[in-house]
C-alpha atoms as a PDB file:
ATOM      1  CA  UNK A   1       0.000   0.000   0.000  1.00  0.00           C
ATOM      2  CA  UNK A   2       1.411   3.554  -0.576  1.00  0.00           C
ATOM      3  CA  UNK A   3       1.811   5.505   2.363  1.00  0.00           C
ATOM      4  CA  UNK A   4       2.314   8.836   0.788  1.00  0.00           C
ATOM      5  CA  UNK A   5      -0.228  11.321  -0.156  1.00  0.00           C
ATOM      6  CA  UNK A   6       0.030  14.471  -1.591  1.00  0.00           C
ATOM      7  CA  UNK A   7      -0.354  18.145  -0.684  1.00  0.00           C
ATOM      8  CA  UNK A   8      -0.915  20.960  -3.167  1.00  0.00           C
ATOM      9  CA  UNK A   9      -0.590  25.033  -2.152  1.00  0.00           C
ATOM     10  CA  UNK A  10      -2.498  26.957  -3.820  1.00  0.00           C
ATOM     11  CA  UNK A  11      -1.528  30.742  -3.884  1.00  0.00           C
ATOM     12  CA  UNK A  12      -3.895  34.067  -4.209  1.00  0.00           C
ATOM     13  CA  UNK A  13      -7.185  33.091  -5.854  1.00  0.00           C
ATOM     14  CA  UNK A  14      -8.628  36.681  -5.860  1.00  0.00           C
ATOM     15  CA  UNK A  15     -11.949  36.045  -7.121  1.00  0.00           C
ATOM     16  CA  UNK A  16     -11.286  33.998  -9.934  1.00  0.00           C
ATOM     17  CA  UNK A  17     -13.827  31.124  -9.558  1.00  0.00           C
ATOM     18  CA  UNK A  18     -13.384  29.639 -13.513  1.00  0.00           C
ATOM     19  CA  UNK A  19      -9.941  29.091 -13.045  1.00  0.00           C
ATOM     20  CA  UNK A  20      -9.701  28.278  -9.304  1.00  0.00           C
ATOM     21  CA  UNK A  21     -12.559  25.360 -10.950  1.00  0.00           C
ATOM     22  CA  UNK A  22     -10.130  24.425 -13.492  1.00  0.00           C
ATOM     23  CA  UNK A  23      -7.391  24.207 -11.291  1.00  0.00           C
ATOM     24  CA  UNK A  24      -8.932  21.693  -8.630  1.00  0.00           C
ATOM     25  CA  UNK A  25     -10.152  19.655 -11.503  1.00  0.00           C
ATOM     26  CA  UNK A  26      -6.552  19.254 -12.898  1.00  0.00           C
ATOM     27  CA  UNK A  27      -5.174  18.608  -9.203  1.00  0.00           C
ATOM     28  CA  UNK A  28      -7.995  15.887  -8.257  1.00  0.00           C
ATOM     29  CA  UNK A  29      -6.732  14.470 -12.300  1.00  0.00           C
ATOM     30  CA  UNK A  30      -3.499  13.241 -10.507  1.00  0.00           C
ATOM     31  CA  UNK A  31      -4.321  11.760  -7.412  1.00  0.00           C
ATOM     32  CA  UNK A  32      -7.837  10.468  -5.994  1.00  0.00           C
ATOM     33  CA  UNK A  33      -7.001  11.933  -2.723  1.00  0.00           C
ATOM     34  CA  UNK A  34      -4.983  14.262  -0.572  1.00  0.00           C
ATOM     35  CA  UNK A  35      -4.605  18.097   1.317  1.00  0.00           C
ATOM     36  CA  UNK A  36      -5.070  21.352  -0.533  1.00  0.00           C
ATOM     37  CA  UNK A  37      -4.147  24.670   1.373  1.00  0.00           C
ATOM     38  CA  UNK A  38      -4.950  27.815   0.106  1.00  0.00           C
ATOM     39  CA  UNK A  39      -2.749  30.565   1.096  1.00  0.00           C
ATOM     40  CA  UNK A  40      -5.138  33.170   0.998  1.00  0.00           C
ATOM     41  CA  UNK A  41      -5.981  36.286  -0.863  1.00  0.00           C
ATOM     42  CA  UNK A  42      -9.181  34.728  -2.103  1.00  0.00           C
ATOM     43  CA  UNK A  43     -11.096  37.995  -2.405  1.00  0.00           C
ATOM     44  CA  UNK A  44     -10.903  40.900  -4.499  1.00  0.00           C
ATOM     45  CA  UNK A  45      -9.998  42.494  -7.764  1.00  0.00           C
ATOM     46  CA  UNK A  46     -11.251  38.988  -9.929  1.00  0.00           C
ATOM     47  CA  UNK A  47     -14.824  38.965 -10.962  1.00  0.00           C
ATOM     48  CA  UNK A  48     -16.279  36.373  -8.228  1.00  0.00           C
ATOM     49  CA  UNK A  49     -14.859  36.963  -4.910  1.00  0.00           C
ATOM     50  CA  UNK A  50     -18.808  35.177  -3.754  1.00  0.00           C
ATOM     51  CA  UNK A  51     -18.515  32.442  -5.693  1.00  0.00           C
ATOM     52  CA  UNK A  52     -14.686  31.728  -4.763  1.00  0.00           C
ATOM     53  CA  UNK A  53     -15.713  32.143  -1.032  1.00  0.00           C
ATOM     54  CA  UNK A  54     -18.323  29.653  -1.025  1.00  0.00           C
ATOM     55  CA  UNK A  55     -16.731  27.522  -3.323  1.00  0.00           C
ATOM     56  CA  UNK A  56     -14.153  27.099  -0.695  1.00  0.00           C
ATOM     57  CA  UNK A  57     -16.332  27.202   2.859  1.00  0.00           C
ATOM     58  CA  UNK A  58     -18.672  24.278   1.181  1.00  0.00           C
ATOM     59  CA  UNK A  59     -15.417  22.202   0.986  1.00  0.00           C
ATOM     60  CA  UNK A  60     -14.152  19.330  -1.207  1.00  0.00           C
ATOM     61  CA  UNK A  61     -16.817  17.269  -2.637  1.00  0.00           C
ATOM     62  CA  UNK A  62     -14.697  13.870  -2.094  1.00  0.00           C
ATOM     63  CA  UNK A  63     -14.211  12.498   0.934  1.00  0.00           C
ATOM     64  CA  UNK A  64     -10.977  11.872   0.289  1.00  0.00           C
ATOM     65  CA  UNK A  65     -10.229  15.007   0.074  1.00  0.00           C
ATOM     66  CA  UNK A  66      -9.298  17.693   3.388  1.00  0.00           C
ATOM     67  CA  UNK A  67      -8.727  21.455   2.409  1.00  0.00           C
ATOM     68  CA  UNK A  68      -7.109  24.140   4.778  1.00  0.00           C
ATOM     69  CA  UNK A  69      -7.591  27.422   4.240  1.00  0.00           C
ATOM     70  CA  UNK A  70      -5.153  30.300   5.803  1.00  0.00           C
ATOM     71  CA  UNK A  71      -5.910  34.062   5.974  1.00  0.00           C
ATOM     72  CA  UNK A  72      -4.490  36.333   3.735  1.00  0.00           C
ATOM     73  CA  UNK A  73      -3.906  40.167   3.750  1.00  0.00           C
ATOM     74  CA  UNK A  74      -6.698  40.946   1.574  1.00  0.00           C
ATOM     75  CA  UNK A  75      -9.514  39.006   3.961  1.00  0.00           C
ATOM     76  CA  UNK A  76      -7.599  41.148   6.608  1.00  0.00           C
ATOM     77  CA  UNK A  77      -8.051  44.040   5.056  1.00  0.00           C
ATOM     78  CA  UNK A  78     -11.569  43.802   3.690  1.00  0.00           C
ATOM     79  CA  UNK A  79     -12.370  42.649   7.659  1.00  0.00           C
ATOM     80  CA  UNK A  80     -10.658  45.409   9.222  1.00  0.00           C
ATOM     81  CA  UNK A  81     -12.532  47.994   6.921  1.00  0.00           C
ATOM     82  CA  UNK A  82     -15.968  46.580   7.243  1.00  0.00           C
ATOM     83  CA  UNK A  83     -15.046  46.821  11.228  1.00  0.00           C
ATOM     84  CA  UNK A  84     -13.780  50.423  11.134  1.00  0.00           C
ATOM     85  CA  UNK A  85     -10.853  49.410  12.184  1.00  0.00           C
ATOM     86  CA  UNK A  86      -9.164  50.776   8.640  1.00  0.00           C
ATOM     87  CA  UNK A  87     -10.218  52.825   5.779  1.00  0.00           C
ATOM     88  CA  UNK A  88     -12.864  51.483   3.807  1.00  0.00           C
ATOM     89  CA  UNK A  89     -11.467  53.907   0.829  1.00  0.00           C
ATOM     90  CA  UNK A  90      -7.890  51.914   1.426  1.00  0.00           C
ATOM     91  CA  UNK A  91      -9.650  48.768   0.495  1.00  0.00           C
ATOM     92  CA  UNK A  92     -12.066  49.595  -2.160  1.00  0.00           C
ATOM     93  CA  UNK A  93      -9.020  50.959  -4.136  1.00  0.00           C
ATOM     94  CA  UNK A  94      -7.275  47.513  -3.652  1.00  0.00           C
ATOM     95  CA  UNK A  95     -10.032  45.257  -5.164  1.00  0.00           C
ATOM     96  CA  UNK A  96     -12.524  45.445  -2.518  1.00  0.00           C
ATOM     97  CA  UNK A  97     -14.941  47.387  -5.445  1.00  0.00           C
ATOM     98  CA  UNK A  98     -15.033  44.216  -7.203  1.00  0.00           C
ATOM     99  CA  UNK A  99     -15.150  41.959  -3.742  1.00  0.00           C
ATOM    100  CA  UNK A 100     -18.499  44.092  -3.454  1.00  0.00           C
ATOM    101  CA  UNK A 101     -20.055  44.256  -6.723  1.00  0.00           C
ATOM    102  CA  UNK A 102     -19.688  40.276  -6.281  1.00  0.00           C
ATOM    103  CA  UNK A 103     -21.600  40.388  -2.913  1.00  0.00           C
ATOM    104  CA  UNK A 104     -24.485  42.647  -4.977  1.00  0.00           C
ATOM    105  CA  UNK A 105     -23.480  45.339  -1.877  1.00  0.00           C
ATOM    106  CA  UNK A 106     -23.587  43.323   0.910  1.00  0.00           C
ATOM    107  CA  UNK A 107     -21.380  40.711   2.462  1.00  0.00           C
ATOM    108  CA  UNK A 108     -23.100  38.012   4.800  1.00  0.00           C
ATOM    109  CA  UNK A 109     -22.219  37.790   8.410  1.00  0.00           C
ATOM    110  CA  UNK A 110     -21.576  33.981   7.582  1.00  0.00           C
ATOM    111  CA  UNK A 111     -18.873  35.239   5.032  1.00  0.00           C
ATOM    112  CA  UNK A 112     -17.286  37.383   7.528  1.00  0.00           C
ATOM    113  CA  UNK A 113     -16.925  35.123  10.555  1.00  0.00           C
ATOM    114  CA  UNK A 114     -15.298  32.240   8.482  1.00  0.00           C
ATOM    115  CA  UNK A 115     -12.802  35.089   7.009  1.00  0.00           C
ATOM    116  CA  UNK A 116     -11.878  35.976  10.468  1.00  0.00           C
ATOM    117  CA  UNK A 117     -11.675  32.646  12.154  1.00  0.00           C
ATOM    118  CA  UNK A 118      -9.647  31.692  10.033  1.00  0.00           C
ATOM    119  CA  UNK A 119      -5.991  30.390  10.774  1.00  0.00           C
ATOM    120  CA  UNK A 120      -2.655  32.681   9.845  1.00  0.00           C
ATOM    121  CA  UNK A 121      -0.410  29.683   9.128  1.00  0.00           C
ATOM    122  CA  UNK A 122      -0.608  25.808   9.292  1.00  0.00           C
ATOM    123  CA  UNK A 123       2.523  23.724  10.152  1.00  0.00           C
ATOM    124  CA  UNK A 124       3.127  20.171   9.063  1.00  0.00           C
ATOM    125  CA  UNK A 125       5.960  17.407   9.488  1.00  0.00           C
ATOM    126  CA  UNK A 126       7.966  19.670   6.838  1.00  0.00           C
ATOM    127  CA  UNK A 127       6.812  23.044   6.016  1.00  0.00           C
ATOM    128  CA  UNK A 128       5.216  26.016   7.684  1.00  0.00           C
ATOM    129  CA  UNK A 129       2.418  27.407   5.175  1.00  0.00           C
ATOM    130  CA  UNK A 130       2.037  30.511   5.319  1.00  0.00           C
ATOM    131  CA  UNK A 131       0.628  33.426   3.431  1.00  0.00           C
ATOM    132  CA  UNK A 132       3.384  36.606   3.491  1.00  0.00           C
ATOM    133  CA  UNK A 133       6.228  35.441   5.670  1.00  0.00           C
ATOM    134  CA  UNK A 134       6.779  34.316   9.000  1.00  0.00           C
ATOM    135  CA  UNK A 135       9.170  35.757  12.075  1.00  0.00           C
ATOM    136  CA  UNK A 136      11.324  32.615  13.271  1.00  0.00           C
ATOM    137  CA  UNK A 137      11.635  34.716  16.749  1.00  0.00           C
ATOM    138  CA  UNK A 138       8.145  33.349  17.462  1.00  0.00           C
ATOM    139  CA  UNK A 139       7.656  29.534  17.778  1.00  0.00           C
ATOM    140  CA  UNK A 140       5.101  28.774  15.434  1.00  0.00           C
ATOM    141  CA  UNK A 141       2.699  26.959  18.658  1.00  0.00           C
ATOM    142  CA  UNK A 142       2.391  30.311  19.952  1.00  0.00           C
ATOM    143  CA  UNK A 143       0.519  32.627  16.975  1.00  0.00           C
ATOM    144  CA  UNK A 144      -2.135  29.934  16.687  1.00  0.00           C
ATOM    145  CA  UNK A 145      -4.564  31.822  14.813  1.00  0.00           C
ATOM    146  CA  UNK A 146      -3.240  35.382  15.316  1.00  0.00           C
ATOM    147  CA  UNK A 147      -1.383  37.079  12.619  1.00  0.00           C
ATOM    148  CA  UNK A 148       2.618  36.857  12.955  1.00  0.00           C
ATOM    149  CA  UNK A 149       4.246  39.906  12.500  1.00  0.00           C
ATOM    150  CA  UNK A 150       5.068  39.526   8.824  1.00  0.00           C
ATOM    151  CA  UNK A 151       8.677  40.758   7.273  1.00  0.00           C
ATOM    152  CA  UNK A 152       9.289  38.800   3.982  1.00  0.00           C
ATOM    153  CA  UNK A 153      13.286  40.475   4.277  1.00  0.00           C
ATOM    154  CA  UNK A 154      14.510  38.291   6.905  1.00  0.00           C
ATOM    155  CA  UNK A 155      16.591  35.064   6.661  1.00  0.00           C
ATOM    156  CA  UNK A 156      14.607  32.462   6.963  1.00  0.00           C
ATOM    157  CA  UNK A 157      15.526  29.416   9.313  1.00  0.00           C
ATOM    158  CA  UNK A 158      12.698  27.385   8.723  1.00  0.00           C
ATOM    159  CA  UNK A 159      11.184  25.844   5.619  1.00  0.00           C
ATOM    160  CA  UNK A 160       8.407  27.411   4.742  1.00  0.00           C
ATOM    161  CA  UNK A 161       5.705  28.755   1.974  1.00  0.00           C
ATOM    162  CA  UNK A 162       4.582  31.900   1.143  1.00  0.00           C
ATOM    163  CA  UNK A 163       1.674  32.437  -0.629  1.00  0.00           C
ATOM    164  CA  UNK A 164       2.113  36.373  -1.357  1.00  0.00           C
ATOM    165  CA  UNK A 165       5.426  37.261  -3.491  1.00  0.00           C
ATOM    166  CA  UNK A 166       4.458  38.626  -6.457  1.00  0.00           C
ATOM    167  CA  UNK A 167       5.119  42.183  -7.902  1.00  0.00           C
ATOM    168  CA  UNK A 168       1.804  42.648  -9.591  1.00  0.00           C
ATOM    169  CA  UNK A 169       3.197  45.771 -11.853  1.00  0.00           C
ATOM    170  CA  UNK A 170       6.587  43.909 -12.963  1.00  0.00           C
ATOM    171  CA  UNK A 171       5.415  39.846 -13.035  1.00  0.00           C
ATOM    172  CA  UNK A 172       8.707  38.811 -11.722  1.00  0.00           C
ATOM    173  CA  UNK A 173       9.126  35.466 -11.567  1.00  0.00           C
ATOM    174  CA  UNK A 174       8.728  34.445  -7.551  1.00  0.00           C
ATOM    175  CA  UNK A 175      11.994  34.398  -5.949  1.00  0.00           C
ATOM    176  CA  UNK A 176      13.108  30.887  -4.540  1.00  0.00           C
ATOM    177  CA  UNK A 177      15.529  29.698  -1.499  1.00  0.00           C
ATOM    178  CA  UNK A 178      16.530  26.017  -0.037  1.00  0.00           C
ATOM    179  CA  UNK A 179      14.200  27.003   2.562  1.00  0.00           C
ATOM    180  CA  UNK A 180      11.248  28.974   0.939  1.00  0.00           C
ATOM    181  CA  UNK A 181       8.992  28.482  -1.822  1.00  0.00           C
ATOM    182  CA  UNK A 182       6.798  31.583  -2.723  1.00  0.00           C
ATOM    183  CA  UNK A 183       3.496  30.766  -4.674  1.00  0.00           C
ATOM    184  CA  UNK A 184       1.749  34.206  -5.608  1.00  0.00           C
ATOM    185  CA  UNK A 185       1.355  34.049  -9.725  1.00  0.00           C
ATOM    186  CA  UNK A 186      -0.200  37.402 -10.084  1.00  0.00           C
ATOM    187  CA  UNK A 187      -3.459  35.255 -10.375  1.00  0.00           C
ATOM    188  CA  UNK A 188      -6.094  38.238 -10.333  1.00  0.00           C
ATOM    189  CA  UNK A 189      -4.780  38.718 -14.148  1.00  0.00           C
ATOM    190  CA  UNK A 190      -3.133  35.428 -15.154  1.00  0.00           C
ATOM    191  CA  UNK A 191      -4.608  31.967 -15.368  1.00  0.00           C
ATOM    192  CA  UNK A 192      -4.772  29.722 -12.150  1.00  0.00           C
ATOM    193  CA  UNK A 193      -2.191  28.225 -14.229  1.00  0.00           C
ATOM    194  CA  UNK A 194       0.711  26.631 -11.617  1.00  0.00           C
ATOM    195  CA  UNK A 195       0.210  25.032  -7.827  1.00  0.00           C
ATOM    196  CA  UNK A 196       2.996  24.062  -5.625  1.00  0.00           C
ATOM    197  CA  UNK A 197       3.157  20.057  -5.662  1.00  0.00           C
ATOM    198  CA  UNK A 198       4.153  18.531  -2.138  1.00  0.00           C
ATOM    199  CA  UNK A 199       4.998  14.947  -1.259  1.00  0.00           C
ATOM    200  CA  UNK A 200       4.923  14.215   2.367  1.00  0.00           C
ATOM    201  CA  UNK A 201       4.377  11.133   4.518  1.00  0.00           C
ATOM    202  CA  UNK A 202       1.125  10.687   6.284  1.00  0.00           C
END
């Protein structure tokens, strides 16, 4: 019997429900079974920031199947402007005008909790995922579902992957190290076209 399974990362989604479709069809093509996490950065600036939200709350529809879901700066964002807590102007301007056209004005409460509850970063047997960097001076048991304090600059000890990388006005290509792997493909104007394949014991 294999004991292996697979785990795919999936970077920033923002709204794009066709090709986040497309892309779960091709990774479910290669094995009957295994872990997706999504890095966050599901909302905003795509066309169906709804669709891509639900699509992802209902779950995987094989049992086989077990999806994680981490928090990215744009569900922070859009939460801390619908709570006051930033400008609302700040994230309109960064996508949140198409999060809401998607929503037809208003977001449900449903919608919002889930954002908020949940998780910053997941740790396995190998890797740390996470979506925009991690600060090794804080053992990874202790920011449970709070936000690290995120700087992308420092060395990293640890192996880990990012989800956010990606200079959305240049396309660089994501930069790489022994111990990081970043994942953002620009996807709010590219194809879901790549995913991060992982091969870990169970």
């Amino acid at each position: 019997m294999n004991s292996r399974r697979f785990t795919f990362a999936v970077g920033d989604i923002h709204g794009c429900l066709e090709q986040l479709e497309a892309l779960l069809a091709s990774i479910e093509s290669v094995v009957a079974g295994g872990r997706v996490v999504f890095l966050g950065d599901l909302v905003d600036r795509g066309p169906d920031s709804r669709g891509v939200v639900e699509r992802i709350m209902g779950g995987p529809r094989r049992a086989s199947w077990e999806w994680i879901t981490l928090k990215g700066n744009h569900e922070a964002m859009l939460l801390a402007a619908r709570k006051g807590q930033a400008e609302m102007s700040l994230w309109l301007t960064n996508g949140g005008e198409e999060t809401m056209a998607s929503y037809g004005g208003a977001i449900p409460l449903s919608h919002l909790v889930w954002m908020a509850e949940l998780p910053s970063l997941v740790v396995d047997r190998h890797r740390i995922f996470v979506h925009a960097g991690v600060d090794e001076t804080i053992p990874a048991r202790r920011t449970g579902r709070r936000h690290p304090p995120l700087d992308p600059h420092r060395s990293e000890l640890l192996r880990y992957l990012l989800g956010q990388a990606c200079l959305p006005r240049t396309y660089a290509e994501p930069k790489q190290s022994p111990h990081r792997r970043q994942q953002d493909q620009c996807r709010f104007r590219r194809r879901l076209r790549r995913h991060a394949l992982l091969r870990r014991l169970r």
